[in-house]
Protein backbone atom coordinates (compact mmCIF):
# COMPACT_ATOMS: atom_id res chain seq x y z
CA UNK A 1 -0.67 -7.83 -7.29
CA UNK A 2 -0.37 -5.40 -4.81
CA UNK A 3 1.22 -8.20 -2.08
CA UNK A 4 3.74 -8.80 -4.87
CA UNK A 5 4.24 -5.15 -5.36
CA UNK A 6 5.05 -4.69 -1.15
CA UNK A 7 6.89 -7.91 -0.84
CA UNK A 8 9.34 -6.61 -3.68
CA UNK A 9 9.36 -3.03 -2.61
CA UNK A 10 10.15 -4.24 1.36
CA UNK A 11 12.62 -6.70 0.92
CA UNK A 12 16.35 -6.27 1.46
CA UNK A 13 18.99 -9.32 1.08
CA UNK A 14 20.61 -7.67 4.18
CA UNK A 15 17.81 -7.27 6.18
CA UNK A 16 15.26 -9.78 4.79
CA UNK A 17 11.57 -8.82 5.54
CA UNK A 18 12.47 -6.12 8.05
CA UNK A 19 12.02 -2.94 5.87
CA UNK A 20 8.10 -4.41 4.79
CA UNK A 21 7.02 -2.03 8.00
CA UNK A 22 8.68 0.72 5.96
CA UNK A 23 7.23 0.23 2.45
CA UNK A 24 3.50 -0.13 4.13
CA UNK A 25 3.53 2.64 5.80
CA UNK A 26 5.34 4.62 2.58
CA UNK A 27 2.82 3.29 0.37
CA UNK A 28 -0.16 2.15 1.98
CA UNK A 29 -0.88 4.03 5.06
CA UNK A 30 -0.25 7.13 3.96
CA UNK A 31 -1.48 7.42 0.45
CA UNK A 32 -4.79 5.88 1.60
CA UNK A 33 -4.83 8.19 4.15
CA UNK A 34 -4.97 10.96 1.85
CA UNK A 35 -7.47 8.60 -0.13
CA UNK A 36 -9.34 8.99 2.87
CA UNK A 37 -9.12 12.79 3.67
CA UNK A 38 -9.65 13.56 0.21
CA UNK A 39 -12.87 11.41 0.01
CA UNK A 40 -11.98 9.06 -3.09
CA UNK A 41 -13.01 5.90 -0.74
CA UNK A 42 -15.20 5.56 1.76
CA UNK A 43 -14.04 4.69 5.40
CA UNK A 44 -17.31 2.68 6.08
CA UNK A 45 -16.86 0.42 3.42
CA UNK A 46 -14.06 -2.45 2.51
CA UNK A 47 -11.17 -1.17 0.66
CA UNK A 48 -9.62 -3.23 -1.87
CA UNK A 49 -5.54 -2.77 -2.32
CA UNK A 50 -4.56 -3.28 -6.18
CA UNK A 51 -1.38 -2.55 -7.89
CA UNK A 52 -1.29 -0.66 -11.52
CA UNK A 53 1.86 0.50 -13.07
CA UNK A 54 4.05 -0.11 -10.03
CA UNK A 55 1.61 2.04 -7.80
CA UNK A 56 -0.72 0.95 -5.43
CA UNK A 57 -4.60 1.89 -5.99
CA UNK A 58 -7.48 1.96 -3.73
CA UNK A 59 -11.53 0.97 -4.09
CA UNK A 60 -14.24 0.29 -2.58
C-alpha cells in the first residue's frame, strides 16, 4: 500500500517518475525521521512502511 501511495503521490504526466525523489523525501524521510527522534520506532530494528488513510505509517 504504501508503494502505491508514493508511486501516485510522485508521478507527474510531464515529468513521469522524476518527482518520486520529492515525495520520499516529503513523506518518508522526514516523517520517519521524526519517528526516529521522537522514539516511536526503534533504529536497531526493521521498519515496516504501511499506508492508512492516505498517510504513510511506520513499525517495527
Amino acid at each position: 500500500a504504501a508503494v502505491k501511495l508514493l508511486a501516485g503521490a510522485g508521478y507527474d504526466p510531464e515529468f513521469g517518475a522524476r518527482p518520486v525523489k520529492r515525495a520520499i523525501q516529503n513523506m518518508v524521510l522526514n516523517p520517519l525521521s521524526k519517528e526516529i527522534i521522537a522514539r516511536r520506532v526503534e533504529r536497531d530494528k526493521p521498519i515496516v512502511l504501511d499506508a492508512r488513510s492516505g498517510q504513510i505509517v511506520f513499525n517495527n
